[in-house]
PDB file of N, CA and C in Angstrom:
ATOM      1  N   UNK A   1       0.807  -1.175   0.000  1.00  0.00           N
ATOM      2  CA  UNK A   1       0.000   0.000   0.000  1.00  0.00           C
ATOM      3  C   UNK A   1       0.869   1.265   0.000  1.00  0.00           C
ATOM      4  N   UNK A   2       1.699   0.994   0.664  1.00  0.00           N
ATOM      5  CA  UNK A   2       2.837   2.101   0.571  1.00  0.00           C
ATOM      6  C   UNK A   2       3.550   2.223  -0.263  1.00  0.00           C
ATOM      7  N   UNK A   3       3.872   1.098  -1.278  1.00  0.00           N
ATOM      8  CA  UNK A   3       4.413   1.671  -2.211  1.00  0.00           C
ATOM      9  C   UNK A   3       3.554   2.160  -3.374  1.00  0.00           C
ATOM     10  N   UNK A   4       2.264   2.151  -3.194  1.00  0.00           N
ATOM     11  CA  UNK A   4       1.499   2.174  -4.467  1.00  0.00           C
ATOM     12  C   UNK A   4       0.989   3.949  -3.972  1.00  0.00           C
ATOM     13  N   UNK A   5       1.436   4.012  -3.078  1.00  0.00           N
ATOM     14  CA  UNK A   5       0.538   5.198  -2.383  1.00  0.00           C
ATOM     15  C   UNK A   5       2.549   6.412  -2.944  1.00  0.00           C
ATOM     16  N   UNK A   6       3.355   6.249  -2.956  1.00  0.00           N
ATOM     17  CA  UNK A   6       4.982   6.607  -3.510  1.00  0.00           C
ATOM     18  C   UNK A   6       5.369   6.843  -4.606  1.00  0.00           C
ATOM     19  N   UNK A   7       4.310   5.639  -5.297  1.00  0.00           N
ATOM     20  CA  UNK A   7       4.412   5.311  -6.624  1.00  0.00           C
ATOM     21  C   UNK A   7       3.052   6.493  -7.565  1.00  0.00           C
ATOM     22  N   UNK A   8       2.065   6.994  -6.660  1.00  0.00           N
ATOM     23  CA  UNK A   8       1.299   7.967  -7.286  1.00  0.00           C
ATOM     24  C   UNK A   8       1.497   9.250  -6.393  1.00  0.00           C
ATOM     25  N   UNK A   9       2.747   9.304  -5.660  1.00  0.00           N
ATOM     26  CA  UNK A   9       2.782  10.896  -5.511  1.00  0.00           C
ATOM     27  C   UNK A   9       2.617  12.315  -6.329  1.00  0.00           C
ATOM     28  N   UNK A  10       3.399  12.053  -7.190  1.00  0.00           N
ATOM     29  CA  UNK A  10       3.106  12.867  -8.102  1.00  0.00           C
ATOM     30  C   UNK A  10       1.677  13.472  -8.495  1.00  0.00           C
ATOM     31  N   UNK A  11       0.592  12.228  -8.783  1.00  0.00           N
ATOM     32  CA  UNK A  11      -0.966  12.506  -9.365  1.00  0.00           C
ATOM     33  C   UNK A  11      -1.264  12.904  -7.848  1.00  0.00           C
ATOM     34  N   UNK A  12      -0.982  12.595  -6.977  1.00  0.00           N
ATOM     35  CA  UNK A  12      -1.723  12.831  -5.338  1.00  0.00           C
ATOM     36  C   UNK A  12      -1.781  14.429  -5.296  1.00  0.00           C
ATOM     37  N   UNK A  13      -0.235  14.779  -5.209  1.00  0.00           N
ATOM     38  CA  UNK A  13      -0.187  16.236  -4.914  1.00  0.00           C
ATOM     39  C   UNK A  13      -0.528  17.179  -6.457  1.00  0.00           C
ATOM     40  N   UNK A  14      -0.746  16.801  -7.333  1.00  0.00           N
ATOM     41  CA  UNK A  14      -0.962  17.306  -8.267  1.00  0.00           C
ATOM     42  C   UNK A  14      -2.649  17.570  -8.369  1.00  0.00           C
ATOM     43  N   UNK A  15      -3.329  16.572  -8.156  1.00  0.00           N
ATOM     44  CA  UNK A  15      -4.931  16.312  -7.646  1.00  0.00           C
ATOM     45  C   UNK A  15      -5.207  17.846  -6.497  1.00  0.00           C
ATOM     46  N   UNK A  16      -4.535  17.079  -5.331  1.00  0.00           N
ATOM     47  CA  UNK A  16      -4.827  18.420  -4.456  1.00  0.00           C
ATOM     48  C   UNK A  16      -5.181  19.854  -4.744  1.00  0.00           C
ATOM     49  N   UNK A  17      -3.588  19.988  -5.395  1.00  0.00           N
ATOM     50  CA  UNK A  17      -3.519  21.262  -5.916  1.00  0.00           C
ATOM     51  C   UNK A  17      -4.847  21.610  -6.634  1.00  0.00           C
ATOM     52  N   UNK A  18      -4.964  21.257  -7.733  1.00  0.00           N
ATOM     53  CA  UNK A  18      -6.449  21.550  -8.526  1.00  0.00           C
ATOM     54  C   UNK A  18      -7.312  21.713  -7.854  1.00  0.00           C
ATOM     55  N   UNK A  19      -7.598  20.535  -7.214  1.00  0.00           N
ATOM     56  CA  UNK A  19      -9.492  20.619  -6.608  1.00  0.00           C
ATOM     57  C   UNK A  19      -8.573  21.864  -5.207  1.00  0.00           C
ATOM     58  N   UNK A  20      -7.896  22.558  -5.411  1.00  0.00           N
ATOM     59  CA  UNK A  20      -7.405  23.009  -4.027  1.00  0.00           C
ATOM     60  C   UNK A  20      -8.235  22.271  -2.428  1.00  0.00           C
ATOM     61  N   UNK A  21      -7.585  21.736  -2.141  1.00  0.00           N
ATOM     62  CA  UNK A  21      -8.020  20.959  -0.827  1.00  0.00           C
ATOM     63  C   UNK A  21      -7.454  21.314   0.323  1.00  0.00           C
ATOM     64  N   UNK A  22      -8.134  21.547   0.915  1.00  0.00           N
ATOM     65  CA  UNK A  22      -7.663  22.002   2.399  1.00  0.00           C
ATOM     66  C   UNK A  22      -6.970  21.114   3.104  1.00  0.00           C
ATOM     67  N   UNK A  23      -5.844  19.881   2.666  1.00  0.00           N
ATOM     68  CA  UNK A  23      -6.025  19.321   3.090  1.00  0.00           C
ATOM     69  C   UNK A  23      -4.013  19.734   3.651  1.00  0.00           C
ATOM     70  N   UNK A  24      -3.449  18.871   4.757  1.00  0.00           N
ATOM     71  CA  UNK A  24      -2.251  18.769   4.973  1.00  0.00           C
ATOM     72  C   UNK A  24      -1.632  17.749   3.577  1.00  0.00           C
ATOM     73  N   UNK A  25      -0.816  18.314   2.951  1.00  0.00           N
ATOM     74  CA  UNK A  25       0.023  17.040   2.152  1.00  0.00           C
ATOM     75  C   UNK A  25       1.195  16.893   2.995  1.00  0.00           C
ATOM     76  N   UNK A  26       1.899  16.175   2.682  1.00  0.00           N
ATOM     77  CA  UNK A  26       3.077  15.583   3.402  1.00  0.00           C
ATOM     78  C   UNK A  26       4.464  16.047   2.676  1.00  0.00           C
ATOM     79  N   UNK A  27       5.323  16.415   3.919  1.00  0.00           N
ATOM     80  CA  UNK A  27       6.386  17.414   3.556  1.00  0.00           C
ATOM     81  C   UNK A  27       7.677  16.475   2.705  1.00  0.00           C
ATOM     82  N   UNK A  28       8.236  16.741   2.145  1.00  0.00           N
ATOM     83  CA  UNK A  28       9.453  16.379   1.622  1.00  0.00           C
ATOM     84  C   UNK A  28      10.552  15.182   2.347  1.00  0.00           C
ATOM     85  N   UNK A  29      10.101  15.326   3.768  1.00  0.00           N
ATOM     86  CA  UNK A  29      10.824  14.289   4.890  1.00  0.00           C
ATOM     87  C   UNK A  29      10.170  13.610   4.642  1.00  0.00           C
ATOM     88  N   UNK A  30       8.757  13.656   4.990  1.00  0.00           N
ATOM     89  CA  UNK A  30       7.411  12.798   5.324  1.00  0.00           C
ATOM     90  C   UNK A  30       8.079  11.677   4.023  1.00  0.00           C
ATOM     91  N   UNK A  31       7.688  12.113   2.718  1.00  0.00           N
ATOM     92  CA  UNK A  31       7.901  11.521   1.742  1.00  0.00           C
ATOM     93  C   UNK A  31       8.876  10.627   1.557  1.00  0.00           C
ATOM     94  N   UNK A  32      10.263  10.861   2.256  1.00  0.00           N
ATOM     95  CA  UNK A  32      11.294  10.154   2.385  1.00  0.00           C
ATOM     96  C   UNK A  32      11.195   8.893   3.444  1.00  0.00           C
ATOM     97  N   UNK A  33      10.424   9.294   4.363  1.00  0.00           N
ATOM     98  CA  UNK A  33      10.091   8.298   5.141  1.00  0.00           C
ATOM     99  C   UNK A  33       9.245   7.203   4.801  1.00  0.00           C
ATOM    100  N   UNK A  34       8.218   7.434   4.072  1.00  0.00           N
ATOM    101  CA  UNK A  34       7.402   6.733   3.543  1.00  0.00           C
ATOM    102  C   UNK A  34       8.644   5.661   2.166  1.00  0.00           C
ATOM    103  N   UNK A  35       9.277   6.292   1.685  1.00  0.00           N
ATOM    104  CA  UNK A  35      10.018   5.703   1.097  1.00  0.00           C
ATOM    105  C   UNK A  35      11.353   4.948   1.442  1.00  0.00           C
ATOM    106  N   UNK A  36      11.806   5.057   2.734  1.00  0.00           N
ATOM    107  CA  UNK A  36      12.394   4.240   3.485  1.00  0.00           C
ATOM    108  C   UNK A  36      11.551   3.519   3.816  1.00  0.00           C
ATOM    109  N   UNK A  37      10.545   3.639   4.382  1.00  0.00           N
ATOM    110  CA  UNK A  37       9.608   2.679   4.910  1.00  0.00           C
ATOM    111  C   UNK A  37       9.440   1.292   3.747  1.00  0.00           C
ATOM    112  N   UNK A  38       9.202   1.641   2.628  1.00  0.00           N
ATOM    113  CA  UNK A  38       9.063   1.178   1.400  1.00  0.00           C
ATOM    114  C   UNK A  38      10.392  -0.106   1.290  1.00  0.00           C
ATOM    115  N   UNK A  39      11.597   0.597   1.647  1.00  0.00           N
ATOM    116  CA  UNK A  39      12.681  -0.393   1.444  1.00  0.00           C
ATOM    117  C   UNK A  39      13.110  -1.368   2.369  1.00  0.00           C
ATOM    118  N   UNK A  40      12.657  -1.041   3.589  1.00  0.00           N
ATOM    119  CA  UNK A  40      12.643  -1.763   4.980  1.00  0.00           C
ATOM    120  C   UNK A  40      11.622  -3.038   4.492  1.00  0.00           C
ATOM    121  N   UNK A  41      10.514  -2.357   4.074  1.00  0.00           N
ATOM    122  CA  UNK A  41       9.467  -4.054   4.147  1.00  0.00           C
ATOM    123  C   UNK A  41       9.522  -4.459   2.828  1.00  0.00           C
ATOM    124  N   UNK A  42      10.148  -4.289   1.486  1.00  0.00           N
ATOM    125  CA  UNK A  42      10.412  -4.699   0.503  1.00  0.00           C
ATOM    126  C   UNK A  42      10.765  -6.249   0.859  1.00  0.00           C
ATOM    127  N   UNK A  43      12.049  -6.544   1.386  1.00  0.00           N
ATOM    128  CA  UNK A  43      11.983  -8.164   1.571  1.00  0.00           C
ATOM    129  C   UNK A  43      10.617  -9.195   2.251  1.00  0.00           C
ATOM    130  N   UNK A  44      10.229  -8.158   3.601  1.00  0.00           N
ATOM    131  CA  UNK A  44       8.785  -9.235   4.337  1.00  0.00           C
ATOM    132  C   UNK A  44       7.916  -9.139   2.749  1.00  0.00           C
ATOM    133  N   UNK A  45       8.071  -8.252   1.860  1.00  0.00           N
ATOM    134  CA  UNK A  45       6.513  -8.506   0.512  1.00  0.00           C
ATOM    135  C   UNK A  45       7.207 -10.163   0.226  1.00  0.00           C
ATOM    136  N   UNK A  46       8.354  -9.922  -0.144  1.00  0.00           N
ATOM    137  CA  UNK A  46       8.925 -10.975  -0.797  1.00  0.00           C
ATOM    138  C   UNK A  46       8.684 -12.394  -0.445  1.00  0.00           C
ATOM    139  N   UNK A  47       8.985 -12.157   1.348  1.00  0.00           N
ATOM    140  CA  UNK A  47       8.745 -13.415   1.693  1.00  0.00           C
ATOM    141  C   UNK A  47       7.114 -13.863   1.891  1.00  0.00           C
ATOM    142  N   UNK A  48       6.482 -12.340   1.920  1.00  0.00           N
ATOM    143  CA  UNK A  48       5.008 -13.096   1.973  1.00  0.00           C
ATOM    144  C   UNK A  48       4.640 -13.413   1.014  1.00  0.00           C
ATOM    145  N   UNK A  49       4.732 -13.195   0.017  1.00  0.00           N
ATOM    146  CA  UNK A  49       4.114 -13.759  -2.012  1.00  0.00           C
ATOM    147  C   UNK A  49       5.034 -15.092  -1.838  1.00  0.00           C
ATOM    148  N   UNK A  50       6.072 -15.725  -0.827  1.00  0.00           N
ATOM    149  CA  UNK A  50       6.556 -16.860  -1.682  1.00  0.00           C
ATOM    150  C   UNK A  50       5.274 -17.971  -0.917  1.00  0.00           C
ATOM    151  N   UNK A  51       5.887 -17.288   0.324  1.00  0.00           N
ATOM    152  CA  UNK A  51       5.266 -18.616   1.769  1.00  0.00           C
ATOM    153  C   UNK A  51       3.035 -18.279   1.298  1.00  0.00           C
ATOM    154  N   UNK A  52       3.187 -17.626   0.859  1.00  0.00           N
ATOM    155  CA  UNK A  52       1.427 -17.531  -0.052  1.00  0.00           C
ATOM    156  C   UNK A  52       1.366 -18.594  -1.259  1.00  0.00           C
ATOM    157  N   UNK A  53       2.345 -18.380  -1.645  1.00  0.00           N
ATOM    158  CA  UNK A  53       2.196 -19.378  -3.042  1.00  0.00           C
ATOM    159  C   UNK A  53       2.040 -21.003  -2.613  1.00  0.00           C
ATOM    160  N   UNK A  54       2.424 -21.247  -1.076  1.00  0.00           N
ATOM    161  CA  UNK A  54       2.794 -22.641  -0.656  1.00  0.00           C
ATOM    162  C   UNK A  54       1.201 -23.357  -0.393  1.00  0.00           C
ATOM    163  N   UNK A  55       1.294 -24.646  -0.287  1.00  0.00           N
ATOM    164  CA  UNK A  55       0.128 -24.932   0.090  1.00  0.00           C
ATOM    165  C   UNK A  55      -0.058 -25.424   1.247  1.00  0.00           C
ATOM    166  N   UNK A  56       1.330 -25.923   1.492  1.00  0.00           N
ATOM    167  CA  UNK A  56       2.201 -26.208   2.715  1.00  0.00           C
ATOM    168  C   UNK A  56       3.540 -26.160   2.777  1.00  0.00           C
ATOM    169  N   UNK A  57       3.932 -24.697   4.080  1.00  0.00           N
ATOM    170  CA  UNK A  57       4.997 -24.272   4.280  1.00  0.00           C
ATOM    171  C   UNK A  57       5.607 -25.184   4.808  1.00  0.00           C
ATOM    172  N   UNK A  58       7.036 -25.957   4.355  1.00  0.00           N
ATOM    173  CA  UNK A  58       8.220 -26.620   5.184  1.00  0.00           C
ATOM    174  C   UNK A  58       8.720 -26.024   6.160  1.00  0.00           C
ATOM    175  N   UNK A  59       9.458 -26.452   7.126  1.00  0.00           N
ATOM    176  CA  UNK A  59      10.342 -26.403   8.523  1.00  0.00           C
ATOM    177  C   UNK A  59      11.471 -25.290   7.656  1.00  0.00           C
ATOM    178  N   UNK A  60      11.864 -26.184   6.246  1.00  0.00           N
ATOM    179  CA  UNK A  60      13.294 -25.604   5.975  1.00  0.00           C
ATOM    180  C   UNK A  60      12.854 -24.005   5.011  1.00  0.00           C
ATOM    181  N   UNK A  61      11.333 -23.837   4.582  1.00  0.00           N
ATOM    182  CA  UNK A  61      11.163 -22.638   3.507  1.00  0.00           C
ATOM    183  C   UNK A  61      10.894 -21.617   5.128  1.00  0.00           C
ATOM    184  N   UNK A  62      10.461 -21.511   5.906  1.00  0.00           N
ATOM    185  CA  UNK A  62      10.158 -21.172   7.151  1.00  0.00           C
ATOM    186  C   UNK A  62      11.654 -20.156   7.540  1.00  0.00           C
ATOM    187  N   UNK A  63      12.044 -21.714   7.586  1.00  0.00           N
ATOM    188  CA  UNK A  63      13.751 -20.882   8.082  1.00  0.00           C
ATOM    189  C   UNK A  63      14.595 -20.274   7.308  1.00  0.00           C
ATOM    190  N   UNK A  64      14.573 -20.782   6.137  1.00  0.00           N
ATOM    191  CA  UNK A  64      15.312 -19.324   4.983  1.00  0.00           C
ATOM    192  C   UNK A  64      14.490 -18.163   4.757  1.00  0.00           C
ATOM    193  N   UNK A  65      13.507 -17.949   4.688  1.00  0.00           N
ATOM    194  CA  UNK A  65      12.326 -16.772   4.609  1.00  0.00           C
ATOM    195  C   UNK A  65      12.354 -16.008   6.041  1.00  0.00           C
ATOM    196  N   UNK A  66      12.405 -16.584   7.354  1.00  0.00           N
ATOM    197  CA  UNK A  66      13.257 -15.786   8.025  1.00  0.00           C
ATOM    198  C   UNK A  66      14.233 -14.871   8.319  1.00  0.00           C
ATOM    199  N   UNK A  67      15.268 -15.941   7.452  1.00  0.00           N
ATOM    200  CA  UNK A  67      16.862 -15.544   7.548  1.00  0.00           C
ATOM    201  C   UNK A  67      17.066 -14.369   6.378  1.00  0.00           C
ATOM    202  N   UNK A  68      16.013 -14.903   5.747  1.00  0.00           N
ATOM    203  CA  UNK A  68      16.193 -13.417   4.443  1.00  0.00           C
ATOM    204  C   UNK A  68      15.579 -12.295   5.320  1.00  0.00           C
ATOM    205  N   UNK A  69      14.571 -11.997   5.958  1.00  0.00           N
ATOM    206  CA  UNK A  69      13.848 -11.099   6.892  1.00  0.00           C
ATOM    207  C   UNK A  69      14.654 -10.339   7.618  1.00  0.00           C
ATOM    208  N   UNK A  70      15.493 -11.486   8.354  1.00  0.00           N
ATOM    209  CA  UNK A  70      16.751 -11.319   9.450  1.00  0.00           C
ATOM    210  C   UNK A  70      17.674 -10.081   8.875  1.00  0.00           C
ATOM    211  N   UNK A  71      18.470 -10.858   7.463  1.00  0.00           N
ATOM    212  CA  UNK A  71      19.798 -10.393   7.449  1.00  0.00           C
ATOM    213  C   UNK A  71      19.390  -9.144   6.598  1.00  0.00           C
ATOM    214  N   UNK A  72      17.991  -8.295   5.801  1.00  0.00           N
ATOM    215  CA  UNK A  72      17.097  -7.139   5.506  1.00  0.00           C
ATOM    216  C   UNK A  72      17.707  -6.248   6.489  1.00  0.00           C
ATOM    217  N   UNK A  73      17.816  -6.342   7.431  1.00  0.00           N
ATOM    218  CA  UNK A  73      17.391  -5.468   8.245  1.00  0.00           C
ATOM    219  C   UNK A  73      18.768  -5.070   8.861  1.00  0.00           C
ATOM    220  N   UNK A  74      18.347  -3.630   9.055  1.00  0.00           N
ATOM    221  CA  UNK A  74      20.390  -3.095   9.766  1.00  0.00           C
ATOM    222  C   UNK A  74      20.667  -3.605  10.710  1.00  0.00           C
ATOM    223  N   UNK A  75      21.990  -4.094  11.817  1.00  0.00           N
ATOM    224  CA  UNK A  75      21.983  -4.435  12.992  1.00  0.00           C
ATOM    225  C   UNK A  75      22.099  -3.100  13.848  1.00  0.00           C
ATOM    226  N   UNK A  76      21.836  -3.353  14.888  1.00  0.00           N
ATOM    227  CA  UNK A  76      22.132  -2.389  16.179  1.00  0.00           C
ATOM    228  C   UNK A  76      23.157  -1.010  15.613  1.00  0.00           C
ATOM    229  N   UNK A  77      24.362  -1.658  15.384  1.00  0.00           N
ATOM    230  CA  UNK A  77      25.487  -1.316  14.912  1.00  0.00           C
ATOM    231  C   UNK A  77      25.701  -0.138  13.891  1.00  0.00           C
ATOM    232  N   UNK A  78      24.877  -0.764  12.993  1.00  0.00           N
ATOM    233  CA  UNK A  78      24.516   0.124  11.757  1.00  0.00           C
ATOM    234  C   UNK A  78      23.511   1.230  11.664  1.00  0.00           C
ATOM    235  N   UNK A  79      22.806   0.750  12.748  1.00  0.00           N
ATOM    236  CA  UNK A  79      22.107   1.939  12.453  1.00  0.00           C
ATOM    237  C   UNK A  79      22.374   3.067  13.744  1.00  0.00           C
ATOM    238  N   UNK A  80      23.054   2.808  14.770  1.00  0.00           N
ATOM    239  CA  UNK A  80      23.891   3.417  15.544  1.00  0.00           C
ATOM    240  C   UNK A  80      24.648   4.589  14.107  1.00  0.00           C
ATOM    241  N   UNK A  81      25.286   3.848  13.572  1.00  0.00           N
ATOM    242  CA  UNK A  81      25.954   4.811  12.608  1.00  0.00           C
ATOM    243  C   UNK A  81      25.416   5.403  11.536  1.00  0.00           C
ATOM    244  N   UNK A  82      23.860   5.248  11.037  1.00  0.00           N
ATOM    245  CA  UNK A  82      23.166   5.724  10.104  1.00  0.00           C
ATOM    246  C   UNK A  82      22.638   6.900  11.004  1.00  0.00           C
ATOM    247  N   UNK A  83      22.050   6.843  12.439  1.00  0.00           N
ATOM    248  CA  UNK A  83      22.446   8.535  12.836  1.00  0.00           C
ATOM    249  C   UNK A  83      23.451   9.027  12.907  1.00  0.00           C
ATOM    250  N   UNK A  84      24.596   8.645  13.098  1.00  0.00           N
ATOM    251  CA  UNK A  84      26.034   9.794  13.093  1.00  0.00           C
ATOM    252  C   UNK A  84      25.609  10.419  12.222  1.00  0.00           C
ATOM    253  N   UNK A  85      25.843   9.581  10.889  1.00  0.00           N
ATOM    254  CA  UNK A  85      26.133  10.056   9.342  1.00  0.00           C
ATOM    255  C   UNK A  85      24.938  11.155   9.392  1.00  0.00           C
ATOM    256  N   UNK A  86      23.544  11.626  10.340  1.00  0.00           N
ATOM    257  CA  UNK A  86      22.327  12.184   9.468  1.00  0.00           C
ATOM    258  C   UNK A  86      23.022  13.742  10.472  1.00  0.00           C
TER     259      UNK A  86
END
């Protein structure tokens, strides 16, 4: 939903504008966030369309669909240093 909602920013704030809408749009961060957000759960889509396709999930598709989930994601470490860097 979020990416489909990233993927029509453009027509979103462009819409607004016209019908002028009173409405809050979302600032330039906002947007970035939503699009980090986007890259964070990119792998869980992945693993949910495979373990969906199953009719019955194995012990061993379980535990690599995990481990892909797992190793997605920054450790402690890294993202300790993804605030320095901001």
């Amino acid at each position: 939903m979020l990416k489909r909602f990233l993927e029509s920013k453009d027509a979103i704030i462009s819409t607004l504008t016209i019908i002028n809408a009173p409405v809050h749009t979302l600032t330039q961060e906002e947007w970035e966030v939503v699009r980090e957000a986007c890259t964070v759960l990119e792998p869980f889509e992945q693993v949910t369309v495979e373990i969906s396709a199953e009719s019955y999930v194995t012990a061993s598709k379980r535990y690599s669909c995990a481990r892909v989930c797992r190793r997605s994601q920054p450790t402690t470490t890294e993202k300790q240093q993804q605030q320095r860097d901001k």
